[in-house]
PDB file of N, CA and C in Angstrom:
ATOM      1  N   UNK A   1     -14.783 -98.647-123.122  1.00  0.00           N
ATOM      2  CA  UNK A   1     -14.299 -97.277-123.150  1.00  0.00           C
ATOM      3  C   UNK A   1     -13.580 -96.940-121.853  1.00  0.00           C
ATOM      4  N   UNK A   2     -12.152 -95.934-121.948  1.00  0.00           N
ATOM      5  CA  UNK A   2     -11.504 -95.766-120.990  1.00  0.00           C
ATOM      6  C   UNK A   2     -11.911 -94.690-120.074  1.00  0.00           C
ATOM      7  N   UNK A   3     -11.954 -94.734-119.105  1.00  0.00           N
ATOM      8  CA  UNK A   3     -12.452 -93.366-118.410  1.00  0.00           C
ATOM      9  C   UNK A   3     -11.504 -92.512-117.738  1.00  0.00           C
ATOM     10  N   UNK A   4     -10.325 -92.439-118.387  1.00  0.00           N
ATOM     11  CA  UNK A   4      -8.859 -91.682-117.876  1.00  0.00           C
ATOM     12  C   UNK A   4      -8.934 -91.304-119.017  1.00  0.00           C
ATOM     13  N   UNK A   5      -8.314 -90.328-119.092  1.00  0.00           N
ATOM     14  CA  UNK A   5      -7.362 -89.281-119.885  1.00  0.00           C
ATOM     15  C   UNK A   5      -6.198 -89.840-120.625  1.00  0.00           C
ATOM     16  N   UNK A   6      -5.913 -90.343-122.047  1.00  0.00           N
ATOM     17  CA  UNK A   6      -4.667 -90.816-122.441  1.00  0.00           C
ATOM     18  C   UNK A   6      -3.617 -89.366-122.351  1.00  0.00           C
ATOM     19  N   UNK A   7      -2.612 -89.926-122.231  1.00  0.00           N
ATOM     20  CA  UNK A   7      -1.569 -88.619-122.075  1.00  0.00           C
ATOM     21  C   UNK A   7      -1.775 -87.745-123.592  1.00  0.00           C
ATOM     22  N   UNK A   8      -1.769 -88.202-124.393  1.00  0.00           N
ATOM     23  CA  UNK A   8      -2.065 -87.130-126.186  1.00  0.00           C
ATOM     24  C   UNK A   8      -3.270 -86.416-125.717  1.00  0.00           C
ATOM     25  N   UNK A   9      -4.464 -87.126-125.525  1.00  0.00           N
ATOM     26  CA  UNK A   9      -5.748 -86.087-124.698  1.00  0.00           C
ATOM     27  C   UNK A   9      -4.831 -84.751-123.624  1.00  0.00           C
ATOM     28  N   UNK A  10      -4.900 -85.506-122.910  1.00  0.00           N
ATOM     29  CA  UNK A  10      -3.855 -84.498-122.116  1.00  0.00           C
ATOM     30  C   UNK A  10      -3.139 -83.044-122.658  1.00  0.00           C
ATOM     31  N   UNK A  11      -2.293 -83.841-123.396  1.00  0.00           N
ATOM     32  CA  UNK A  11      -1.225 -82.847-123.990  1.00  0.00           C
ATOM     33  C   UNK A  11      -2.113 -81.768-125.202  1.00  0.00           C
ATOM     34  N   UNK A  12      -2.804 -82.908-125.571  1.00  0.00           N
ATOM     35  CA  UNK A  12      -3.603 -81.406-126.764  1.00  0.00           C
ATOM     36  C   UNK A  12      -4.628 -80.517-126.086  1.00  0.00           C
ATOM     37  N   UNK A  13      -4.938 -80.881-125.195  1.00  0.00           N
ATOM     38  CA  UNK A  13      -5.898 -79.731-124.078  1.00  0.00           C
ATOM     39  C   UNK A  13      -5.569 -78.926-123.591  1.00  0.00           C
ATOM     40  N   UNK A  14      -3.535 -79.205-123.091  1.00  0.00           N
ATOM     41  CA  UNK A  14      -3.280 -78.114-122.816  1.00  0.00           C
ATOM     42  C   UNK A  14      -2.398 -77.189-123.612  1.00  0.00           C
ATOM     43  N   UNK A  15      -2.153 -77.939-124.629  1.00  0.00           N
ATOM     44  CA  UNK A  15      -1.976 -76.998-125.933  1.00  0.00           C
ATOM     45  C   UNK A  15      -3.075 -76.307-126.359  1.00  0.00           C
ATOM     46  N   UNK A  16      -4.303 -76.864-126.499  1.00  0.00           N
ATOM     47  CA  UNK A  16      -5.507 -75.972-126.643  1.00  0.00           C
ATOM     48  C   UNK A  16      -5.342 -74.697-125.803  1.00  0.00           C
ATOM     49  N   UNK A  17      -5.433 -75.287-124.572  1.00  0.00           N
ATOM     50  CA  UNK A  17      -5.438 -73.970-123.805  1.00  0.00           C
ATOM     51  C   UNK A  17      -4.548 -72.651-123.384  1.00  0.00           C
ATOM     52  N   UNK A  18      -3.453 -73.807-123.942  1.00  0.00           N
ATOM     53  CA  UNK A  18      -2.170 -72.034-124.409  1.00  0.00           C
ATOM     54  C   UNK A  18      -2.147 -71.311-125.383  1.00  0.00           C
ATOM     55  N   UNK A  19      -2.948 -71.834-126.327  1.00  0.00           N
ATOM     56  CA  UNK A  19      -3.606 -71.439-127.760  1.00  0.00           C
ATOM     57  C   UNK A  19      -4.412 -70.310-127.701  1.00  0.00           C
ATOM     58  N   UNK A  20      -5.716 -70.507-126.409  1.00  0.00           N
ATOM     59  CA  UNK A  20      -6.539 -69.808-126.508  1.00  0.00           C
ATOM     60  C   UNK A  20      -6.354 -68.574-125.724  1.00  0.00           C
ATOM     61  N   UNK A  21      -5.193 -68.958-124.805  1.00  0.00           N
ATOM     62  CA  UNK A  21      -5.038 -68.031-123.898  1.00  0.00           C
ATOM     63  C   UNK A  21      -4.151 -66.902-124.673  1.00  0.00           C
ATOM     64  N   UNK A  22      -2.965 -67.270-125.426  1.00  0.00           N
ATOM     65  CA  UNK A  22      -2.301 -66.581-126.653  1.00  0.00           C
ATOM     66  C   UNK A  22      -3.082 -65.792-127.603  1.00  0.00           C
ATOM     67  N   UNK A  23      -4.324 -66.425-128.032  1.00  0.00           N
ATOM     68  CA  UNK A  23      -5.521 -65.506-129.002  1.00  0.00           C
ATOM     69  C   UNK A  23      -5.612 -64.587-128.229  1.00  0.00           C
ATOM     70  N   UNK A  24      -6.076 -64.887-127.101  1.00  0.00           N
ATOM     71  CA  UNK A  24      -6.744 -63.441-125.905  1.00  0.00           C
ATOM     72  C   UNK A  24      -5.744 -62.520-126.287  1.00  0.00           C
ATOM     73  N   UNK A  25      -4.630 -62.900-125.754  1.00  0.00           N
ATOM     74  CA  UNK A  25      -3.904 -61.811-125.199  1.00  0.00           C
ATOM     75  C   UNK A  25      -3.556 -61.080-126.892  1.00  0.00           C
ATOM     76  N   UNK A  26      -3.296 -61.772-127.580  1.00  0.00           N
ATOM     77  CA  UNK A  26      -2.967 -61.054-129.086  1.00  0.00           C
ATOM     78  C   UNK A  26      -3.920 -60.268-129.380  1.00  0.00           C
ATOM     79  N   UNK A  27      -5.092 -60.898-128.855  1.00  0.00           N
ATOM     80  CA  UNK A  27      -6.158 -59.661-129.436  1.00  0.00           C
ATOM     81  C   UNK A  27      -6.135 -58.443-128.711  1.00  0.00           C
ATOM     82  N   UNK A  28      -5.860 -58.707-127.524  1.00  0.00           N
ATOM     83  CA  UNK A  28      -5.650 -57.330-126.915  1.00  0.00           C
ATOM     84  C   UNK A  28      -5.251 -56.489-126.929  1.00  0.00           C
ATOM     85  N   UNK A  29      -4.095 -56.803-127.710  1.00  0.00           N
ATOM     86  CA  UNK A  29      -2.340 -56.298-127.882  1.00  0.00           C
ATOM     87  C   UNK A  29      -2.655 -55.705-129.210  1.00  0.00           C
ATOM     88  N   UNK A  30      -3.110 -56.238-130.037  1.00  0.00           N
ATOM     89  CA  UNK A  30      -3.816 -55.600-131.621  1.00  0.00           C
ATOM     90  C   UNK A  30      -4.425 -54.617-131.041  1.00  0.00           C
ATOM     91  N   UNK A  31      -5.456 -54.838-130.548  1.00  0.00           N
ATOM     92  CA  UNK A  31      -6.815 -53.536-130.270  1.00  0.00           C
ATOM     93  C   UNK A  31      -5.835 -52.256-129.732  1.00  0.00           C
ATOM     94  N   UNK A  32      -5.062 -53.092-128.857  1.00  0.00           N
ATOM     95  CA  UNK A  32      -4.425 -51.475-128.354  1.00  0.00           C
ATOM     96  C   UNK A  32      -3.682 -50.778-129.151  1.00  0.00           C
ATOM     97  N   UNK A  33      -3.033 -50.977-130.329  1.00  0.00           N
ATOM     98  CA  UNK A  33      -2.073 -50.661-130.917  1.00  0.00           C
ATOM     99  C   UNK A  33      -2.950 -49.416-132.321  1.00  0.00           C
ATOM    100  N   UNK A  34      -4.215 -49.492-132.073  1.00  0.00           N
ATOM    101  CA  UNK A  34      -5.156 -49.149-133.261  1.00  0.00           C
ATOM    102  C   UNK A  34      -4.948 -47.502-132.887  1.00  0.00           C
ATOM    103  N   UNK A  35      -5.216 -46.928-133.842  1.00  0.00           N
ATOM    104  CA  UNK A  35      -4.890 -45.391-134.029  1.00  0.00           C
ATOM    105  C   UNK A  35      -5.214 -44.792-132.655  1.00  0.00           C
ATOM    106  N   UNK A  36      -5.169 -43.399-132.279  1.00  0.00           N
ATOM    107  CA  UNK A  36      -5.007 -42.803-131.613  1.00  0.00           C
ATOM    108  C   UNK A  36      -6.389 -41.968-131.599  1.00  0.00           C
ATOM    109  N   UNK A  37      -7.401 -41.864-133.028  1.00  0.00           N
ATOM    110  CA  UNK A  37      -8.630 -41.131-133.489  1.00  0.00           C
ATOM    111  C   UNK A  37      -9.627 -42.336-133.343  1.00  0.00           C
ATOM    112  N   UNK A  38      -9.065 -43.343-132.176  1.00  0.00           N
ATOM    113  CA  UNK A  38     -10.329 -44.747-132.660  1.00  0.00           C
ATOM    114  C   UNK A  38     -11.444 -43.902-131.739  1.00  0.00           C
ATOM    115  N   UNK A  39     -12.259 -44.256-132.066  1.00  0.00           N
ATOM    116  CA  UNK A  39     -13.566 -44.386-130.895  1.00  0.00           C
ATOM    117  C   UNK A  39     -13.507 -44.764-130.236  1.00  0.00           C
ATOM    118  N   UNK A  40     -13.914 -43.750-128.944  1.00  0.00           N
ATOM    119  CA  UNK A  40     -13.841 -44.490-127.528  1.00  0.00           C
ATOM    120  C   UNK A  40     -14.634 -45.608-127.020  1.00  0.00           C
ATOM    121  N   UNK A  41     -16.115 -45.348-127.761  1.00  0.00           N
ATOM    122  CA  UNK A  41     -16.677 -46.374-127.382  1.00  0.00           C
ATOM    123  C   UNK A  41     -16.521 -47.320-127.831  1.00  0.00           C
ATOM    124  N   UNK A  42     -16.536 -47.244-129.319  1.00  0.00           N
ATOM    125  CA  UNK A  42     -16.095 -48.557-129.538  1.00  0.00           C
ATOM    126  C   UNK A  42     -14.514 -49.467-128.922  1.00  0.00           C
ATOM    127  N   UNK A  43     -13.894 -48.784-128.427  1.00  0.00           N
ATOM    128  CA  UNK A  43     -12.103 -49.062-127.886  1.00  0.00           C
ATOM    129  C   UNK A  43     -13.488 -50.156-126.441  1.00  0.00           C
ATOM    130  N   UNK A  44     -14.264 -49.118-125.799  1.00  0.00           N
ATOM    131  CA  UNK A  44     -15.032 -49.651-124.591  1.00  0.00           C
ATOM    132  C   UNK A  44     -15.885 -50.783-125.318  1.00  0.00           C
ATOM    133  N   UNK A  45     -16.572 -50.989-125.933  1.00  0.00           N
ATOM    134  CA  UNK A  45     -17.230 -52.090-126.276  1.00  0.00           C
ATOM    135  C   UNK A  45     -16.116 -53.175-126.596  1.00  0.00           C
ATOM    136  N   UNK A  46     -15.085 -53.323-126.809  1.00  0.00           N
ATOM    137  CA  UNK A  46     -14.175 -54.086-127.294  1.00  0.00           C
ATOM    138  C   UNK A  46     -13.494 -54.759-126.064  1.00  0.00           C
ATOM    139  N   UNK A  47     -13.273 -53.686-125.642  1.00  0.00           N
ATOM    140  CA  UNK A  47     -12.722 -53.975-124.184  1.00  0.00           C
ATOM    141  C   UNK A  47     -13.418 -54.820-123.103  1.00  0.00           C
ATOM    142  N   UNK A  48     -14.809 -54.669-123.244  1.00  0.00           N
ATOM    143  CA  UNK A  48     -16.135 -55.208-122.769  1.00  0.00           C
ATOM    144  C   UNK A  48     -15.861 -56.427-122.960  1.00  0.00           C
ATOM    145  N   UNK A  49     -15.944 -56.646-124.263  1.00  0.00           N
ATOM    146  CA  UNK A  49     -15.916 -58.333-125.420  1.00  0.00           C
ATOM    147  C   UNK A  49     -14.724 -58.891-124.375  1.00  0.00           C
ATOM    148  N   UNK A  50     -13.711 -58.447-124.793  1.00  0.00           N
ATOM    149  CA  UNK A  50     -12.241 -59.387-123.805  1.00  0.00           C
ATOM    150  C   UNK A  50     -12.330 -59.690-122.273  1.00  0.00           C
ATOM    151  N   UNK A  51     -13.024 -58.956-121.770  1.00  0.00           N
ATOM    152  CA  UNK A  51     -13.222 -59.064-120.506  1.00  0.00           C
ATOM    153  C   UNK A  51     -14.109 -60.570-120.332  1.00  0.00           C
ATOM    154  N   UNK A  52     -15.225 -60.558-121.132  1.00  0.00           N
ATOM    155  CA  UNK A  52     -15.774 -61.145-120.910  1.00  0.00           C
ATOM    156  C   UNK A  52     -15.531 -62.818-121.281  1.00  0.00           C
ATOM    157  N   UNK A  53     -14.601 -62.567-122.527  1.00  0.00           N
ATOM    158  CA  UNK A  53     -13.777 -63.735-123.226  1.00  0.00           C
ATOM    159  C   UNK A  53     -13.101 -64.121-122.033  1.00  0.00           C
ATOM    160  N   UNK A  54     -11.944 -63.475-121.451  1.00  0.00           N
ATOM    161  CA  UNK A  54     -11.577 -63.779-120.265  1.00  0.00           C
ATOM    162  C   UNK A  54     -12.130 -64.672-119.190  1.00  0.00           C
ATOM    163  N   UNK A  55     -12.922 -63.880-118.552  1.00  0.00           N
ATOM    164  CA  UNK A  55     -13.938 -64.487-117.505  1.00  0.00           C
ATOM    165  C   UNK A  55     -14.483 -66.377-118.399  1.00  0.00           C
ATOM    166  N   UNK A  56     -15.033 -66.318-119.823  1.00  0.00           N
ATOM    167  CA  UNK A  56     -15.214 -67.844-120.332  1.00  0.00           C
ATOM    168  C   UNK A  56     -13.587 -68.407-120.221  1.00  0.00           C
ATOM    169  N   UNK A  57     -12.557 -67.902-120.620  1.00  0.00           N
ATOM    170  CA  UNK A  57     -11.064 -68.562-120.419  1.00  0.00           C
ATOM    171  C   UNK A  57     -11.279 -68.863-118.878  1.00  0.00           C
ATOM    172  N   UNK A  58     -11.181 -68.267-118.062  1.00  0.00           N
ATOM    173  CA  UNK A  58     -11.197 -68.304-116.999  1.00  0.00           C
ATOM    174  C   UNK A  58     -12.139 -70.188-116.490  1.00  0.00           C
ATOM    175  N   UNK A  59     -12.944 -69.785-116.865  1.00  0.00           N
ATOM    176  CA  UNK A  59     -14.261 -71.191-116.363  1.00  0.00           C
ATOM    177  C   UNK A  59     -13.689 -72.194-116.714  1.00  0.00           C
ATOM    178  N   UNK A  60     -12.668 -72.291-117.950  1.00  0.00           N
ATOM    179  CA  UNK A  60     -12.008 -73.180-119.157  1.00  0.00           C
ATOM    180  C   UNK A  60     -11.006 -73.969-118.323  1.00  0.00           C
ATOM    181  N   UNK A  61     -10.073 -73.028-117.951  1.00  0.00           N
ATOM    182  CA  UNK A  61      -9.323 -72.890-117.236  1.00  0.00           C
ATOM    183  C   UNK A  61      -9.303 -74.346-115.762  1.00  0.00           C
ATOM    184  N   UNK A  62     -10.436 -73.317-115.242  1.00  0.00           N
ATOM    185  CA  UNK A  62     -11.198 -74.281-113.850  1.00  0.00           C
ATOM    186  C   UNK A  62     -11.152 -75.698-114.333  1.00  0.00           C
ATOM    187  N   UNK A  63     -12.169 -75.624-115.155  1.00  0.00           N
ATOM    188  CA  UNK A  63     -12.282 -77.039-115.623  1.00  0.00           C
ATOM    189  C   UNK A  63     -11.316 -77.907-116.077  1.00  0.00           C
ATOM    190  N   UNK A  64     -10.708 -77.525-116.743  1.00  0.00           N
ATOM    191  CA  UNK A  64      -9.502 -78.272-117.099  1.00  0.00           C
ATOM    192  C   UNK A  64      -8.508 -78.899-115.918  1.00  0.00           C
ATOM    193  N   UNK A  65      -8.444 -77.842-114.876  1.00  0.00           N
ATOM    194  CA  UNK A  65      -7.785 -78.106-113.658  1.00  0.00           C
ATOM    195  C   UNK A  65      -8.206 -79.388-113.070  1.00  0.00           C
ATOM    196  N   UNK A  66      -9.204 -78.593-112.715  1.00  0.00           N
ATOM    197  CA  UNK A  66     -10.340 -80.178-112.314  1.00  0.00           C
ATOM    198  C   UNK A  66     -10.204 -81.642-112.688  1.00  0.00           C
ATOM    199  N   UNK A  67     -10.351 -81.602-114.322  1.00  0.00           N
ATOM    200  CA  UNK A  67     -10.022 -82.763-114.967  1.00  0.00           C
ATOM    201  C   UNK A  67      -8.657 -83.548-115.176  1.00  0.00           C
ATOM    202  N   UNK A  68      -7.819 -82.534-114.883  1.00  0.00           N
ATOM    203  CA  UNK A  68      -6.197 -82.685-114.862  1.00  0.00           C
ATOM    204  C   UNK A  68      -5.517 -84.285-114.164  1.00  0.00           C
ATOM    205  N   UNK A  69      -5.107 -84.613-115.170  1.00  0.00           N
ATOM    206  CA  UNK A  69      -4.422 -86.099-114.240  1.00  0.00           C
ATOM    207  C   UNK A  69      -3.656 -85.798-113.520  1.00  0.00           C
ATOM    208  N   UNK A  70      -3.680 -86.456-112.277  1.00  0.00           N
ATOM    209  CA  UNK A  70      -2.328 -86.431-110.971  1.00  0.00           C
ATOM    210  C   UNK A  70      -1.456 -87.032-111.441  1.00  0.00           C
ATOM    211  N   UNK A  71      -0.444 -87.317-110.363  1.00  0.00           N
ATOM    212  CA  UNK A  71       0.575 -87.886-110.290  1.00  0.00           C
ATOM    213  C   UNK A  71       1.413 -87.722-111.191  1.00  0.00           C
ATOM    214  N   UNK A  72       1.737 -86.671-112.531  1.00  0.00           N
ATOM    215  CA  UNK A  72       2.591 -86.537-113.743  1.00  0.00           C
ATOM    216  C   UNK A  72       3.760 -86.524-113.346  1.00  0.00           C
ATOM    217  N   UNK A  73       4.639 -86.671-113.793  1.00  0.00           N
ATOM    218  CA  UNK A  73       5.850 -86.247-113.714  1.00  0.00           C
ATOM    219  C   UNK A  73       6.371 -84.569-114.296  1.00  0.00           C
ATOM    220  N   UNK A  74       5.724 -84.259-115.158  1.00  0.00           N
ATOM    221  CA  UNK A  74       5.375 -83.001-115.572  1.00  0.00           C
ATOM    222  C   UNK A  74       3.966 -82.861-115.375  1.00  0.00           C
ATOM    223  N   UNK A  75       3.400 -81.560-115.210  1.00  0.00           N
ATOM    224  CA  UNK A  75       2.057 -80.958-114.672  1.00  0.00           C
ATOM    225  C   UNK A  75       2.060 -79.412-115.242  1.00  0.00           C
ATOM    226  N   UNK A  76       0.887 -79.362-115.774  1.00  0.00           N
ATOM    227  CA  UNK A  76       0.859 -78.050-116.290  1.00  0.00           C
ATOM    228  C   UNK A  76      -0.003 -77.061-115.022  1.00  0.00           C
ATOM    229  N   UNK A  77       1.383 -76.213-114.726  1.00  0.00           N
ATOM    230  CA  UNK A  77       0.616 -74.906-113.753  1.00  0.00           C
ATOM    231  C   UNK A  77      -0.704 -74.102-114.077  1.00  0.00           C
ATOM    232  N   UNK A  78      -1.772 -74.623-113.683  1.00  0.00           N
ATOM    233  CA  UNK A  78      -2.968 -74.113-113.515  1.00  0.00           C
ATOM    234  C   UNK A  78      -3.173 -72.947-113.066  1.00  0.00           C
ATOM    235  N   UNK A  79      -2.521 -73.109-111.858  1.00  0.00           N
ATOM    236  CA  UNK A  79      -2.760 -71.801-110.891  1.00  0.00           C
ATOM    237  C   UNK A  79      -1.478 -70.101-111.805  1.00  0.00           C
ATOM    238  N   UNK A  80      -0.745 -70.862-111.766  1.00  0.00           N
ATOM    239  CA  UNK A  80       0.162 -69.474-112.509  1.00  0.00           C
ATOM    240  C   UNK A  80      -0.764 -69.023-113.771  1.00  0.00           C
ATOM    241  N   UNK A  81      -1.704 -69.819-114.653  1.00  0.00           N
ATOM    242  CA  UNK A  81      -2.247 -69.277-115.762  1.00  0.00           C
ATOM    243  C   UNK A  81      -4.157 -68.697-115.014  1.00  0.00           C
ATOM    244  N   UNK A  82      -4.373 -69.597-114.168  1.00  0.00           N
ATOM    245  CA  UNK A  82      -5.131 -68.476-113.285  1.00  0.00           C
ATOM    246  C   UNK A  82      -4.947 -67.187-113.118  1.00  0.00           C
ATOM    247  N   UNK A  83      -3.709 -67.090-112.283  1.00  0.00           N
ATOM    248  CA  UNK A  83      -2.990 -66.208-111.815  1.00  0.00           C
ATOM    249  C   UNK A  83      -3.014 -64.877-112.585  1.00  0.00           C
ATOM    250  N   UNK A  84      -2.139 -65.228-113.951  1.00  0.00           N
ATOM    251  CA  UNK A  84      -1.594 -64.081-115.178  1.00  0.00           C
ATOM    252  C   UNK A  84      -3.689 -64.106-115.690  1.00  0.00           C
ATOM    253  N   UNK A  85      -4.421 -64.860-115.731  1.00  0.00           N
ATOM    254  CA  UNK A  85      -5.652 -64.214-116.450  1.00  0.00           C
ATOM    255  C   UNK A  85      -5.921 -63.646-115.263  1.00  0.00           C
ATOM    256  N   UNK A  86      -6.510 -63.397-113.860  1.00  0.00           N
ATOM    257  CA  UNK A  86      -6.574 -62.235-113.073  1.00  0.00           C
ATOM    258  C   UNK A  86      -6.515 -61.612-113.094  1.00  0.00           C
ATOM    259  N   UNK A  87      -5.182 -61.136-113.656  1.00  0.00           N
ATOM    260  CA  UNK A  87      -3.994 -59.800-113.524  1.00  0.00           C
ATOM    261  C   UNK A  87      -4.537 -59.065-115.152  1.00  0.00           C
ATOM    262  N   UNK A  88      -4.267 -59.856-116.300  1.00  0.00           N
ATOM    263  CA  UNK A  88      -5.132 -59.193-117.007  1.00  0.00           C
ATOM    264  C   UNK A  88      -6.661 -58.672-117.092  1.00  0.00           C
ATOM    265  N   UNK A  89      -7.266 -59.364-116.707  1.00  0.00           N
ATOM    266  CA  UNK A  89      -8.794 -59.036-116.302  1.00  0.00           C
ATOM    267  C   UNK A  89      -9.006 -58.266-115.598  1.00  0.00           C
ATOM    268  N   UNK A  90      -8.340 -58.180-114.420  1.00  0.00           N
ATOM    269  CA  UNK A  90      -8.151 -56.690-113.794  1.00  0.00           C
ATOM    270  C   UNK A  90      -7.696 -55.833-114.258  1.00  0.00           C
ATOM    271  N   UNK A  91      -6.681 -55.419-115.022  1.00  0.00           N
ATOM    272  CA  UNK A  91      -6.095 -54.408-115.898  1.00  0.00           C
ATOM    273  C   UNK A  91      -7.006 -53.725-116.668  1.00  0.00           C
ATOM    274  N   UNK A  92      -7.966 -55.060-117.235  1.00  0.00           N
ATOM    275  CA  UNK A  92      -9.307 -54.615-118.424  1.00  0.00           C
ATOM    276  C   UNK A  92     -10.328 -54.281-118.457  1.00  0.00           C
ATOM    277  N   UNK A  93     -10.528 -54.153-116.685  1.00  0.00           N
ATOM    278  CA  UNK A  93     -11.740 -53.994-116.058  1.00  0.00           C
ATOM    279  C   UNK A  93     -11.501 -52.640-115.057  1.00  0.00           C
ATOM    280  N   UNK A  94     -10.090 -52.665-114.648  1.00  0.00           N
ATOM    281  CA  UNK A  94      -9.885 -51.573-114.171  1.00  0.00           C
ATOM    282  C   UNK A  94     -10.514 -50.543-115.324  1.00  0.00           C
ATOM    283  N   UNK A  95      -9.114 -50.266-116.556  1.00  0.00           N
ATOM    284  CA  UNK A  95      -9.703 -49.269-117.295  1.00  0.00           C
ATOM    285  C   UNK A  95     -11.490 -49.310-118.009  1.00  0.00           C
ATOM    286  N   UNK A  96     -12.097 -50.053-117.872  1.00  0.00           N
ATOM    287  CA  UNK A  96     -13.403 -50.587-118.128  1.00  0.00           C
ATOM    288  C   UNK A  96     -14.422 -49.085-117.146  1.00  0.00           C
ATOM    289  N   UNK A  97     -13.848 -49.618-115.965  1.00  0.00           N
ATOM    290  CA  UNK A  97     -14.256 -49.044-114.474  1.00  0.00           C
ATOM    291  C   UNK A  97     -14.095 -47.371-114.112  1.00  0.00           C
ATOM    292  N   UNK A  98     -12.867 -47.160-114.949  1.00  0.00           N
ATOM    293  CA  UNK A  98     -12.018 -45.605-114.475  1.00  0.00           C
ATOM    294  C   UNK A  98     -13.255 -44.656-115.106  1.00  0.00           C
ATOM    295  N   UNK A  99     -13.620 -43.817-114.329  1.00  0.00           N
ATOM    296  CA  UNK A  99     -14.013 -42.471-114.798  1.00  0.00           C
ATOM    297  C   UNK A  99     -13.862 -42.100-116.455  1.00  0.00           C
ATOM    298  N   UNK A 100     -14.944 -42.334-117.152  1.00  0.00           N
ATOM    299  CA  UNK A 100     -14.259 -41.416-118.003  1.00  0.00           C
ATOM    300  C   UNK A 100     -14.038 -39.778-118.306  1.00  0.00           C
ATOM    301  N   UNK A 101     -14.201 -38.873-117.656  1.00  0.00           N
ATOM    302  CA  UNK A 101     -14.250 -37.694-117.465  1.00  0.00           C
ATOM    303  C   UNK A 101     -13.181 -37.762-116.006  1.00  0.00           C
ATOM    304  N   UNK A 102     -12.473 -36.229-116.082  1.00  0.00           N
ATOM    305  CA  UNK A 102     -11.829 -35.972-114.502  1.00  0.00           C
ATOM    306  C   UNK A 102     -12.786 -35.459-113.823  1.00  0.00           C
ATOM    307  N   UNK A 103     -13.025 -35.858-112.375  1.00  0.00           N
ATOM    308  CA  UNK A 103     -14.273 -35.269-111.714  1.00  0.00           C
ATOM    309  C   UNK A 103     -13.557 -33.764-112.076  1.00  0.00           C
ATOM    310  N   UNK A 104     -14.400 -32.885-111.900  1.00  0.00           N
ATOM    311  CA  UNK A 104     -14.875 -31.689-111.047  1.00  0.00           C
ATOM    312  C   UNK A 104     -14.250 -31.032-109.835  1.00  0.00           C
ATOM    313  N   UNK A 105     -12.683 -30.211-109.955  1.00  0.00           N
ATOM    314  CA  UNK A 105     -13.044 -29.898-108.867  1.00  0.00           C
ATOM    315  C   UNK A 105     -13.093 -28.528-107.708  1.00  0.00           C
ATOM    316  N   UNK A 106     -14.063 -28.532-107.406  1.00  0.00           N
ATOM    317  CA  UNK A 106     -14.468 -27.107-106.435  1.00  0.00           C
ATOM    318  C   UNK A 106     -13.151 -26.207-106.335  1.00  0.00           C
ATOM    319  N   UNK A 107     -13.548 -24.792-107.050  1.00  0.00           N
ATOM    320  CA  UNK A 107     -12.209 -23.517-106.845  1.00  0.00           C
ATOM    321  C   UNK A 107     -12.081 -23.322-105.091  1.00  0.00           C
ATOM    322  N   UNK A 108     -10.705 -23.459-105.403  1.00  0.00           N
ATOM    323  CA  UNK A 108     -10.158 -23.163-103.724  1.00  0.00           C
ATOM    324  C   UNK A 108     -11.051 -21.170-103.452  1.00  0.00           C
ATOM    325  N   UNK A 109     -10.835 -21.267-102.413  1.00  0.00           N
ATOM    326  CA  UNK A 109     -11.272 -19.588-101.896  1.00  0.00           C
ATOM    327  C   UNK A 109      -9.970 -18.930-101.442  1.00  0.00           C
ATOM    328  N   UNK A 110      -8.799 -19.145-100.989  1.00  0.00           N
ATOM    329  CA  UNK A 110      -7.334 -18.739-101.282  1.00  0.00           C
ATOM    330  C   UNK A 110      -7.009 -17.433-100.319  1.00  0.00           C
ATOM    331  N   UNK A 111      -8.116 -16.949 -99.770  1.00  0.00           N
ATOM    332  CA  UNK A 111      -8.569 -15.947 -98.955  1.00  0.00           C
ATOM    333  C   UNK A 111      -8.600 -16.297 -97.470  1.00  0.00           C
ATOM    334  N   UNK A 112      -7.520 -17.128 -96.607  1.00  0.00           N
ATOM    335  CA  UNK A 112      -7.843 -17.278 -94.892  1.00  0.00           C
ATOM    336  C   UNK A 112      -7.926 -16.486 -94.072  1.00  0.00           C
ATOM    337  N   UNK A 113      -7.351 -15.208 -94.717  1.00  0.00           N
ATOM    338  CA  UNK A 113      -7.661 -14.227 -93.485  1.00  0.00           C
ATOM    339  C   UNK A 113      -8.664 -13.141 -93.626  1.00  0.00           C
ATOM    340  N   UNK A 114      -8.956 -12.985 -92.209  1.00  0.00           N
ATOM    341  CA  UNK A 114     -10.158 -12.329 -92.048  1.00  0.00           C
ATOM    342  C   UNK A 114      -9.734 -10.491 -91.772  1.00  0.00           C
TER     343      UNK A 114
END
């Protein structure tokens, strides 16, 4: 048994992984597009789910890097698909994170002189 990577291994892993990274983002792109009367929580529990899908893409990701053969002549950018899942995960975690209510805030007194 070989203990390298044949280039077809290779190539379908990282077709796998543009695959999965494409599901993510489609699903995201669906969820957002859903009526305007959805439930918030449920919009937040959903949002929850992707985040967290993410973060497993993410580990996927790592690993694959890791395992990645050198020396190619072509090389699939790891770090740029790092990169773009970050940027979404932050986006999904930002709004995850935001307030949902506007604070509160204290009536001015409008009155300086004495």
């Amino acid at each position: 048994t070989s203990t390298t990577a044949s280039p077809l291994n290779s190539t379908r892993r990282t077709w796998a992984l543009r695959a999965l990274a494409l599901t993510v983002l489609v699903s995201a792109a669906v969820m957002a597009m859903k009526p305007a009367a959805a439930d918030e929580d449920s919009e937040r529990e959903q949002l929850a789910r992707i985040s967290y899908e993410l973060q497993r893409l993410q580990s996927m990701v790592d690993e694959a890097s890791r395992r990645a053969p050198t020396g190619q002549r072509i090389s699939f950018r790891y770090e740029w698909l790092k990169r773009d899942l970050a940027l979404v995960q932050r986006g999904v975690d930002d709004h995850l994170d935001a307030p949902r209510q506007p604070r509160a805030i204290p009536p001015l007194r409008g009155e300086y002189r004495q």
